[in-house]
C-alpha atoms as a PDB file:
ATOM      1  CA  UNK A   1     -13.886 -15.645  22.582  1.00  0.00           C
ATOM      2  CA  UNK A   2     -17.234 -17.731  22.687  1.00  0.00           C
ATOM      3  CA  UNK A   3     -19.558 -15.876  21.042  1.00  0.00           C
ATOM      4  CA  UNK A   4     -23.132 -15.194  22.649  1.00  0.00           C
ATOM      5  CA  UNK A   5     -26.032 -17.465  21.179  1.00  0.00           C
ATOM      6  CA  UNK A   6     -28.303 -15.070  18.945  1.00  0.00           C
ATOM      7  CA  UNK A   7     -32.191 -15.459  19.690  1.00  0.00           C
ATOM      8  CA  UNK A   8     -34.361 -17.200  16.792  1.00  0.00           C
ATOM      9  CA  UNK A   9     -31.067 -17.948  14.791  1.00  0.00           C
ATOM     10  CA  UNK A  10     -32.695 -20.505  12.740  1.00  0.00           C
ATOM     11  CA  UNK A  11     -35.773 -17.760  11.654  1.00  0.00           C
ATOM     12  CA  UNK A  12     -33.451 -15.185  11.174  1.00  0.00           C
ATOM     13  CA  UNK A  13     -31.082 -17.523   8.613  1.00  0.00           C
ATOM     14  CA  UNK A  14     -34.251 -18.292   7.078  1.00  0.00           C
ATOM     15  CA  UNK A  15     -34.894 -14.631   5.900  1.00  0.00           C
ATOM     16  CA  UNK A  16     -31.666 -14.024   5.030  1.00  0.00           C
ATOM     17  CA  UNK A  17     -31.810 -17.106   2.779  1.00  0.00           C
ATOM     18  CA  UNK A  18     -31.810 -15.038  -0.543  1.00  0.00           C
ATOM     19  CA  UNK A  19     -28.156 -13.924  -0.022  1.00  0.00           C
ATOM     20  CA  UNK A  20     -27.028 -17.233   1.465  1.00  0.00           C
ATOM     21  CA  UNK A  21     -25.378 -20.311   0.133  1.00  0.00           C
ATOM     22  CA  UNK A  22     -25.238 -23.160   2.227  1.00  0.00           C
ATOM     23  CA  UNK A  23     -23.873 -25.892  -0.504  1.00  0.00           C
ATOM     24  CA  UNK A  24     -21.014 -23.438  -1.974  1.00  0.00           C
ATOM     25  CA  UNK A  25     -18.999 -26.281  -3.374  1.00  0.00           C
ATOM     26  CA  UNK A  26     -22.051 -26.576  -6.176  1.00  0.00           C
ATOM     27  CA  UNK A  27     -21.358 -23.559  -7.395  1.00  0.00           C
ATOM     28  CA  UNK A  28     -17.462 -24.312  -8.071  1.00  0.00           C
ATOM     29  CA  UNK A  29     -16.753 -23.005 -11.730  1.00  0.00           C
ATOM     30  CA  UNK A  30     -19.938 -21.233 -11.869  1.00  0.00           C
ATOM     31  CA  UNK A  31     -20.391 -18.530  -9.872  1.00  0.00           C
ATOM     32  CA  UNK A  32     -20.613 -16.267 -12.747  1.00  0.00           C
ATOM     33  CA  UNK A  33     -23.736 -17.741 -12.913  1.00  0.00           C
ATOM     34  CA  UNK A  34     -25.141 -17.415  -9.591  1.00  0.00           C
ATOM     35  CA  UNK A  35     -24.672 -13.743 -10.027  1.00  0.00           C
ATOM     36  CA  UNK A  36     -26.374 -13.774 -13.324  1.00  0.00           C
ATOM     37  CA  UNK A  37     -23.419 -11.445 -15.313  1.00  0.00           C
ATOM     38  CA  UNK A  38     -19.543 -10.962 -16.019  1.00  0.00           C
ATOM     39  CA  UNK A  39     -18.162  -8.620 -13.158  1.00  0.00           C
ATOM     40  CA  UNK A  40     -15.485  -9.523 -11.173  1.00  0.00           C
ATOM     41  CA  UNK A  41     -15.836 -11.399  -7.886  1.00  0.00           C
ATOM     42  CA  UNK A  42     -13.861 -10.401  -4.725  1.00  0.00           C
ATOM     43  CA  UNK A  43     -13.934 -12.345  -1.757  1.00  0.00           C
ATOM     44  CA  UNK A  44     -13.623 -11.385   2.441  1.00  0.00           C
ATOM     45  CA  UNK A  45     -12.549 -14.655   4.512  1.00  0.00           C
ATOM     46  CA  UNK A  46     -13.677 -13.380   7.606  1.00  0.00           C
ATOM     47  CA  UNK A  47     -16.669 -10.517   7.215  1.00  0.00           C
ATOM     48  CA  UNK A  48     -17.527 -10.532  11.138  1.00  0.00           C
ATOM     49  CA  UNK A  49     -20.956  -8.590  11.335  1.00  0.00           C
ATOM     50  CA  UNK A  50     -20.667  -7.367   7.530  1.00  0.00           C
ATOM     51  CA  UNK A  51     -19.902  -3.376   7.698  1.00  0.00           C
ATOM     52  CA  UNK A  52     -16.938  -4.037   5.064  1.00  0.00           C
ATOM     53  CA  UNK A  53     -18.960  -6.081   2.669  1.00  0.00           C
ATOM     54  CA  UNK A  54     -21.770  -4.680   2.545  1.00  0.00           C
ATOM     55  CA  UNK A  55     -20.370  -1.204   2.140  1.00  0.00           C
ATOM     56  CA  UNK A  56     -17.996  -2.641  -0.394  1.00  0.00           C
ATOM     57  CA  UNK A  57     -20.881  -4.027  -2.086  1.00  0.00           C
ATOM     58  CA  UNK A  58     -22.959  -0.552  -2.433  1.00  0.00           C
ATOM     59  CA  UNK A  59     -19.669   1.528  -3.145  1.00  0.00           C
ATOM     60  CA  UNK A  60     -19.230  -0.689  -6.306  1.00  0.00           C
ATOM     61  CA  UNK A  61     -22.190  -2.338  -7.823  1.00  0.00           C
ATOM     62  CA  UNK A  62     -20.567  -3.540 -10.451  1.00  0.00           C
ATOM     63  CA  UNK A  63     -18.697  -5.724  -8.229  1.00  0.00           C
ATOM     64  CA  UNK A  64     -19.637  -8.867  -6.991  1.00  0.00           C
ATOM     65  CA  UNK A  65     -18.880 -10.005  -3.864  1.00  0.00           C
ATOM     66  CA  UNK A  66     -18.687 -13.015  -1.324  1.00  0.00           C
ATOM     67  CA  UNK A  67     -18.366 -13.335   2.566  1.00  0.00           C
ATOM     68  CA  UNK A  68     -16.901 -16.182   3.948  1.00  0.00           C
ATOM     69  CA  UNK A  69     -17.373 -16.250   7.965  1.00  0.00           C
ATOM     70  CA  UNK A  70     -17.573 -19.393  10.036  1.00  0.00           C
ATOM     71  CA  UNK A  71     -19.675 -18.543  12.924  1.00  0.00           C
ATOM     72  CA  UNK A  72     -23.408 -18.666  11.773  1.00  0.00           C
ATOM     73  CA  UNK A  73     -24.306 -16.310  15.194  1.00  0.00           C
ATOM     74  CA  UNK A  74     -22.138 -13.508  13.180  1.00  0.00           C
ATOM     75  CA  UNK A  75     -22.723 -13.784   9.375  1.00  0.00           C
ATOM     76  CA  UNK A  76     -26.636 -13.689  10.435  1.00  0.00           C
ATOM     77  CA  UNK A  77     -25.920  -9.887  11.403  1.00  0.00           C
ATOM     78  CA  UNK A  78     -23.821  -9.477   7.965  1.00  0.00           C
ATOM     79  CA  UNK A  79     -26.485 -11.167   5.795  1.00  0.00           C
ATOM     80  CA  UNK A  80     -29.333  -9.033   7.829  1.00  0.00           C
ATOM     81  CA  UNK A  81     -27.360  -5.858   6.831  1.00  0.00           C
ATOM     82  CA  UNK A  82     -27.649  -6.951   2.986  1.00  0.00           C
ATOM     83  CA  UNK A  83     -31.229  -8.087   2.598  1.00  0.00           C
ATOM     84  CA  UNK A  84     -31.749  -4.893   4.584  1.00  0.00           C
ATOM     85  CA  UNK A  85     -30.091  -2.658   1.834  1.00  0.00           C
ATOM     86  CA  UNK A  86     -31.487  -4.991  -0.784  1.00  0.00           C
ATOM     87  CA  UNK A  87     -27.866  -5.443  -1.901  1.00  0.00           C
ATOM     88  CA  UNK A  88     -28.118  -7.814  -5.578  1.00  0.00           C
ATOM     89  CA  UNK A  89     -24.238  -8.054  -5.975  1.00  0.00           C
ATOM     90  CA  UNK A  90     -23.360 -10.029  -2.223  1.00  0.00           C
ATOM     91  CA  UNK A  91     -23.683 -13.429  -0.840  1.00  0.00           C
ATOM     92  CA  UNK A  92     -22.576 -15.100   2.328  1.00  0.00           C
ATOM     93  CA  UNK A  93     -21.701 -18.775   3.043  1.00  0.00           C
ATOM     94  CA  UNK A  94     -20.670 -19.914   6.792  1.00  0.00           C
ATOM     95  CA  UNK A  95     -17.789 -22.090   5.585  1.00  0.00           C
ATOM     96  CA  UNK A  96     -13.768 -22.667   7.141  1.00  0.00           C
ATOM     97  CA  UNK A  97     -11.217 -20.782   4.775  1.00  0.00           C
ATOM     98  CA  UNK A  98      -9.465 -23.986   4.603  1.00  0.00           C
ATOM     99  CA  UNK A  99     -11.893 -25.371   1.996  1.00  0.00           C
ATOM    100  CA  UNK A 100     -11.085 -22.239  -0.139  1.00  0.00           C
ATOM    101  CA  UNK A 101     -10.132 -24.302  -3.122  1.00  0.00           C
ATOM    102  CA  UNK A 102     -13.390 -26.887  -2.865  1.00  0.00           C
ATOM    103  CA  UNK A 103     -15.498 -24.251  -3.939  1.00  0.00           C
ATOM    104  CA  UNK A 104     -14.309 -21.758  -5.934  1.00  0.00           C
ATOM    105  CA  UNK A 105     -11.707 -22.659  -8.955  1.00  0.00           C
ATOM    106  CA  UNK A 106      -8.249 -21.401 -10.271  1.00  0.00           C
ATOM    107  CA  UNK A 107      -8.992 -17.841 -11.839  1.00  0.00           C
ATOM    108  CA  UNK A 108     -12.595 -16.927 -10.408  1.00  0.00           C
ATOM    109  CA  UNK A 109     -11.912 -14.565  -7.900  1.00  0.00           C
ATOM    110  CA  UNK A 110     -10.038 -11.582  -8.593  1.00  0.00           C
ATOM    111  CA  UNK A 111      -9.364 -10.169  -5.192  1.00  0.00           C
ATOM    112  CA  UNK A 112      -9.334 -11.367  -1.333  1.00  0.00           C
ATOM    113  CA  UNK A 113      -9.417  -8.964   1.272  1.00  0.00           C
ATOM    114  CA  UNK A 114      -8.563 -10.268   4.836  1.00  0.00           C
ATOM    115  CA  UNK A 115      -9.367  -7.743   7.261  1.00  0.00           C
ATOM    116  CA  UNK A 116      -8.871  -8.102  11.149  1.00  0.00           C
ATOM    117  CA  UNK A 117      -7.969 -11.641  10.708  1.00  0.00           C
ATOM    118  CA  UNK A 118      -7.581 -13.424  14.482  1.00  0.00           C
ATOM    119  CA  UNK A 119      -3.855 -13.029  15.291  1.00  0.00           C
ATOM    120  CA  UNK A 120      -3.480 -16.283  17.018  1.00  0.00           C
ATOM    121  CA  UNK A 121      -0.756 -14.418  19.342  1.00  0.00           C
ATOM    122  CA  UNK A 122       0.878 -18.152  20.536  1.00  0.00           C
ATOM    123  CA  UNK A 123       3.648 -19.437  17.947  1.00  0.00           C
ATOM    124  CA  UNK A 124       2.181 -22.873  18.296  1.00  0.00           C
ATOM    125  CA  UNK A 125      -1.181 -21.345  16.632  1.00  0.00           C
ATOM    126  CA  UNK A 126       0.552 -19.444  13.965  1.00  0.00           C
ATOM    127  CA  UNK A 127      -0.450 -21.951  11.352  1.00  0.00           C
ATOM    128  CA  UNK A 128      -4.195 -20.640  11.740  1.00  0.00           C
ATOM    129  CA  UNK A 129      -3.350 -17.536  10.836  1.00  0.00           C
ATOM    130  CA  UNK A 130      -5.049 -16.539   7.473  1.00  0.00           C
ATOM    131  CA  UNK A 131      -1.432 -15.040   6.067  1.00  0.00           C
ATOM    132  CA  UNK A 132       0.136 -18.156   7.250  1.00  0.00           C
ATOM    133  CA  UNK A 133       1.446 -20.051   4.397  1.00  0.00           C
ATOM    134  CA  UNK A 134      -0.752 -22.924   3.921  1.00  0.00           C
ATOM    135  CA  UNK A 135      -3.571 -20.172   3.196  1.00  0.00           C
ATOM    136  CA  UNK A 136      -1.407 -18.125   0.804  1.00  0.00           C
ATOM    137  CA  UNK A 137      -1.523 -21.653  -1.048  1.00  0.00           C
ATOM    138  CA  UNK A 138      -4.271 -21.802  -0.981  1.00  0.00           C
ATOM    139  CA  UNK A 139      -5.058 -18.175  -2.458  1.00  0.00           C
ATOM    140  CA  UNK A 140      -3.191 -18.738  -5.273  1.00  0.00           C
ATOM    141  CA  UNK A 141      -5.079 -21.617  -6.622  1.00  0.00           C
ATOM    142  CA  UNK A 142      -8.303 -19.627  -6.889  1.00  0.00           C
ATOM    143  CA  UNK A 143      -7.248 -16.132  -7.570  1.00  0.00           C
ATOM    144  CA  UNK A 144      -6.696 -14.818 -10.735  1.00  0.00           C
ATOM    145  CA  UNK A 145      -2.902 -14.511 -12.209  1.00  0.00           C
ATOM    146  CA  UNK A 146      -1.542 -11.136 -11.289  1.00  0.00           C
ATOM    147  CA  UNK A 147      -4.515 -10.364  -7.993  1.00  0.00           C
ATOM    148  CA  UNK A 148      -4.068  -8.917  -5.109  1.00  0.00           C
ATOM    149  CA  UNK A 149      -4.962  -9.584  -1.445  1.00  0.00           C
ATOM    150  CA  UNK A 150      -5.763  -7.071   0.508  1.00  0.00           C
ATOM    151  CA  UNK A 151      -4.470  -7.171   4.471  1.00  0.00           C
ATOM    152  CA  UNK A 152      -5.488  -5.174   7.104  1.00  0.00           C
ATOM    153  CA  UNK A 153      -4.991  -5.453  10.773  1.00  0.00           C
ATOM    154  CA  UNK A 154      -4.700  -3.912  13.938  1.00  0.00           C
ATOM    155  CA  UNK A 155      -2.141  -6.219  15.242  1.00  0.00           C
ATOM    156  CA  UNK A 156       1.278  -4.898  14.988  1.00  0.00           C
ATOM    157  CA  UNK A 157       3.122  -8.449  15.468  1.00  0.00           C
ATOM    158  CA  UNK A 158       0.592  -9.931  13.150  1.00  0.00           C
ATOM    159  CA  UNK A 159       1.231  -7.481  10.688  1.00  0.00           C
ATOM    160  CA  UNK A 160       4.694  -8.427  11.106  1.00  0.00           C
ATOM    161  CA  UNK A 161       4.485 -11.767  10.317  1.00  0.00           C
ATOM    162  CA  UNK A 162       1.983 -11.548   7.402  1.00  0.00           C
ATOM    163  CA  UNK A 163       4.971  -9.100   6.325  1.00  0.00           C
ATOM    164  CA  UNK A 164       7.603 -11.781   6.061  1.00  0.00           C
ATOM    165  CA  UNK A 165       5.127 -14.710   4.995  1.00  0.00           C
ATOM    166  CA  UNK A 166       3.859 -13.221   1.743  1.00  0.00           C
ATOM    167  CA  UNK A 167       7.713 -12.514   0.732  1.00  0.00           C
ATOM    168  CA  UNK A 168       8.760 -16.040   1.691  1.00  0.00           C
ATOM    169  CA  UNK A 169       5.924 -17.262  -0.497  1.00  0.00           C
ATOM    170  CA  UNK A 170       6.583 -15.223  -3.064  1.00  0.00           C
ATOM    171  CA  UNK A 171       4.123 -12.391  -3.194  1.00  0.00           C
ATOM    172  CA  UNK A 172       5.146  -8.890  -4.040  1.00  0.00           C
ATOM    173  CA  UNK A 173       4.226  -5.969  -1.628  1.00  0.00           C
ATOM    174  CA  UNK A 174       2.619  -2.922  -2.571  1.00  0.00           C
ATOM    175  CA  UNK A 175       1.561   0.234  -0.478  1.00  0.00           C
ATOM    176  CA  UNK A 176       2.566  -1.244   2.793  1.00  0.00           C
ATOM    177  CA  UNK A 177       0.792   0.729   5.328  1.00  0.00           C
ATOM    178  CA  UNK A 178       1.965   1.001   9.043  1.00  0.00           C
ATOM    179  CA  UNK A 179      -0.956   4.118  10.123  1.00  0.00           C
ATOM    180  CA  UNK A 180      -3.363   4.069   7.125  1.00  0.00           C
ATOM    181  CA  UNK A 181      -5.779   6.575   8.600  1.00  0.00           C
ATOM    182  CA  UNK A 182      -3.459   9.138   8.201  1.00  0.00           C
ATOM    183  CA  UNK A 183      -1.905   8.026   4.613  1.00  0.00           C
ATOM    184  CA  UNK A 184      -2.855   9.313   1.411  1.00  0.00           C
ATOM    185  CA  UNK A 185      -4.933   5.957   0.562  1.00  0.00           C
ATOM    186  CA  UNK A 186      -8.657   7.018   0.074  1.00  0.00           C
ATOM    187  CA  UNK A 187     -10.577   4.143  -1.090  1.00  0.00           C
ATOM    188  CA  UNK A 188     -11.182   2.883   2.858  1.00  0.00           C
ATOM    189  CA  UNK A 189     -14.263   1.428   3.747  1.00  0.00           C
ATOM    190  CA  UNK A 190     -14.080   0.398   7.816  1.00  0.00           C
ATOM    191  CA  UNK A 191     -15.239  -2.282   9.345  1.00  0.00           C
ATOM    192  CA  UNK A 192     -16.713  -2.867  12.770  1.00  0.00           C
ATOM    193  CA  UNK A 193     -13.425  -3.469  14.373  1.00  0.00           C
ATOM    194  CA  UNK A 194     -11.661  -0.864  12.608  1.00  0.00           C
ATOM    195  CA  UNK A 195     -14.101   2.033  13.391  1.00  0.00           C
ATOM    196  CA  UNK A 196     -13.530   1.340  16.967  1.00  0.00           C
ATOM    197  CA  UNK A 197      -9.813   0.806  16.932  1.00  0.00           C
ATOM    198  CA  UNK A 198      -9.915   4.143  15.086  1.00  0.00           C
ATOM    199  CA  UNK A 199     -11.533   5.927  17.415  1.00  0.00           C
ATOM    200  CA  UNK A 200      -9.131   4.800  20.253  1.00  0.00           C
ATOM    201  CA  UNK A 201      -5.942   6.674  18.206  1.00  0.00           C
ATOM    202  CA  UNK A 202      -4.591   3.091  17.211  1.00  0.00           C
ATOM    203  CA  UNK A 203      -2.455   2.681  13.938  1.00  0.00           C
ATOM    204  CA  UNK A 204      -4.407   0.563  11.434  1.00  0.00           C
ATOM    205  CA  UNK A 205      -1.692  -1.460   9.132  1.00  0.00           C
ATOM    206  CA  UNK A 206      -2.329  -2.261   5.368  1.00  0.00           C
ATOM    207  CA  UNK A 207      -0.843  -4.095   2.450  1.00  0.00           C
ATOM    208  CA  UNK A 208      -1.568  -5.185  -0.481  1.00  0.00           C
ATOM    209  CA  UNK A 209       0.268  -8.429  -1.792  1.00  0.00           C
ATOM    210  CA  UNK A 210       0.217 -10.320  -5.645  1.00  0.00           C
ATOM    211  CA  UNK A 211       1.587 -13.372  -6.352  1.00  0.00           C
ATOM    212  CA  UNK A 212       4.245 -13.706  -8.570  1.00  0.00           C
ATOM    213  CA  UNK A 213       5.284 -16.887  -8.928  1.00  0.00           C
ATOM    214  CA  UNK A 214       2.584 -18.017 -11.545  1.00  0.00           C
ATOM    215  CA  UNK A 215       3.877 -19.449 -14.764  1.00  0.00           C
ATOM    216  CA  UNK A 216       3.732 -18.145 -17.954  1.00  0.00           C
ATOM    217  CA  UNK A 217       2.868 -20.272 -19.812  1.00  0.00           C
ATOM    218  CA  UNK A 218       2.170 -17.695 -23.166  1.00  0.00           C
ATOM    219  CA  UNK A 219       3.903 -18.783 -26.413  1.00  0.00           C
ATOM    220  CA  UNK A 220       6.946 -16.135 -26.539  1.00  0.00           C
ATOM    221  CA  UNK A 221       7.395 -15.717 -30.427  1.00  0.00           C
ATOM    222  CA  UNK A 222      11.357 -17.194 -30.971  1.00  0.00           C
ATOM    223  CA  UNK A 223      13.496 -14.779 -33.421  1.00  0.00           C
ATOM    224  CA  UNK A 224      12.997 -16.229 -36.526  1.00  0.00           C
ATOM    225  CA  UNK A 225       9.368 -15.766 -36.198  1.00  0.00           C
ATOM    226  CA  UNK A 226       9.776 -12.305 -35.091  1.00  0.00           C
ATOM    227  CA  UNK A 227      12.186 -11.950 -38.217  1.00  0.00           C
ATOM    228  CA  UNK A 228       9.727 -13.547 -40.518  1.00  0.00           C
ATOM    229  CA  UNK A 229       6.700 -11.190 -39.503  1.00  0.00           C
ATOM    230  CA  UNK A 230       8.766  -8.240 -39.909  1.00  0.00           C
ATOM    231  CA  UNK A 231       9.628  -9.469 -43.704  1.00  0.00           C
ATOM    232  CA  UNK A 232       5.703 -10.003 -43.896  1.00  0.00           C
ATOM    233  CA  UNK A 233       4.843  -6.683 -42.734  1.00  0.00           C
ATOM    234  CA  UNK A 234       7.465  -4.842 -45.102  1.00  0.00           C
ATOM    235  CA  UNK A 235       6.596  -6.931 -47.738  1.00  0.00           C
ATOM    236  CA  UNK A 236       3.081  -6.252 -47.579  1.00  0.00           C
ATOM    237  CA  UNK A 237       3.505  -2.328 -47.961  1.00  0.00           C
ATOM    238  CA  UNK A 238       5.617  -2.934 -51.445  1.00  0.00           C
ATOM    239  CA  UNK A 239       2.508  -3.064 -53.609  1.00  0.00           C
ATOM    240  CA  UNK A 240       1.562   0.159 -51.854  1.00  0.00           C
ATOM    241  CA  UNK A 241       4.731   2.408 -52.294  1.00  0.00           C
ATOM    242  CA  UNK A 242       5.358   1.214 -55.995  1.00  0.00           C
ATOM    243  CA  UNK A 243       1.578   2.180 -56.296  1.00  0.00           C
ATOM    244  CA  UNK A 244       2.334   5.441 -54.677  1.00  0.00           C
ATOM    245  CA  UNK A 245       5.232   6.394 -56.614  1.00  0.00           C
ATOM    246  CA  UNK A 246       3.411   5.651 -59.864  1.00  0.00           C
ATOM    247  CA  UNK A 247       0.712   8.119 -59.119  1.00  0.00           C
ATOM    248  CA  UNK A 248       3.345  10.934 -58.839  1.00  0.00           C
ATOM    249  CA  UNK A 249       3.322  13.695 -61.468  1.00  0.00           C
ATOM    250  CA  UNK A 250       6.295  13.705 -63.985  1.00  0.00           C
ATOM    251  CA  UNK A 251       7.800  16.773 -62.948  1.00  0.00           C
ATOM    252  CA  UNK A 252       8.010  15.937 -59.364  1.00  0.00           C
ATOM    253  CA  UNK A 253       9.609  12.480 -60.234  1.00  0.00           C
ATOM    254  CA  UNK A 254      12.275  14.285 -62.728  1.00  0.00           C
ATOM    255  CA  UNK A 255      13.500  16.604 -59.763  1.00  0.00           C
ATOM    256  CA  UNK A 256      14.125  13.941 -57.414  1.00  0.00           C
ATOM    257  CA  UNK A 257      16.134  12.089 -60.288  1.00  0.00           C
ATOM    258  CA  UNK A 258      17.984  15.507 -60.828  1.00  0.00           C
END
């Protein structure tokens, strides 16, 4: 769906220009430092008029966060929510999810949350579908080892097939979803989409997928080293007992003799 032309788009970027980045590949590697500390970044490919983020971003200020959205006539709305709440921990950049790994690199975010993603209902779109598996490539390459994405749709086939694609690529599923409203999970925060699907009695579905494919690349000790530092340890604690034992009294050394 073509969306509407917003009025004075250019002057209302412009004042939102403290929470957006329009080069976002300079910032690859150093994000950190566009955010000034050490907190975890998450990311949402897709923040549509910004009621997630920006409620994400006050629930957890010790968070940072980034919106991705590609449509400059909808992350103006997001942005406008953020400089209106004088959010510090949230920036936007209008940007294609396929250039993902341009700007951020391996290990600098530490959770994506895809919510309401276009379903692309034809088969012959299904490979712009953000679960598809040329973006859970990507993902991979800039999360870090052992992160989650977090899915959440109203699109029952969608769900579906975001289902099977994150097992074929090797991501593990955890507290699959298929009517989260009325689940035990409590850490929700809706979106514009959601709020209104809600309202209409439809099932929202949720997952929450890790990849577990990585490498691990650790040193794993080998058993002779594991045998030596056990000889080290027990050796170390000699000088110790012999001390201990020659601090006993007499009488207490004779009985255990006896």
């Amino acid at each position: 769906m073509r969306v509407r032309k917003k009025k004075n788009l250019d002057a209302r970027m412009e004042r939102c220009s403290s929470v957006h980045i329009p080069n976002p590949e300079d910032w690859k590697g150093k994000w950190k430092e566009l955010f000034g500390n050490d907190n975890p970044i998450h990311i949402e490919i897709g923040c549509g008029k910004g009621s997630f983020i920006t409620g994400m971003a006050k629930k957890y200020p010790k968070i940072n966060f980034i919106a991705i959205e590609k449509v400059e006539d909808v992350i103006v709305m997001a942005m406008e929510k953020a400089v209106d709440a004088e959010l510090k921990n949230v920036f936007f950049m209008d940007m294609d999810a396929e250039k993902i790994e341009d700007i951020f690199e391996k290990g600098e975010i530490e959770r994506i949350y895809l919510n309401f993603s276009d379903p692309w209902k034809k088969k012959k779109q299904a490979k712009r579908r953000l679960t598809h598996k040329r973006f859970l490539d990507r993902y991979k390459n800039v999360l870090n080892e052992g992160d989650y994405i977090y899915f959440k749709t109203d699109n029952r086939a969608l769900f579906e097939f975001s289902l099977n694609s994150f097992v074929q690529e090797n991501y593990k599923l955890e507290n699959i979803s298929f009517d989260l409203h009325n689940s035990d999970y409590k850490d929700n925060v809706m979106t514009e989409y959601e709020k209104r699907f809600s309202e209409a009695g439809m099932p929202i579905y949720r997952v929450e997928a890790v990849y577990i494919g990585w490498k691990d690349e650790r040193k794993k000790p080998t058993l002779p080293e594991v045998v030596q530092d056990m000889v080290q340890e027990t050796a170390a604690k000699i000088p110790e007992l012999i001390d201990k034992i020659k601090k006993q009294p007499d009488d207490e050394k004779s009985n255990k003799q006896e």
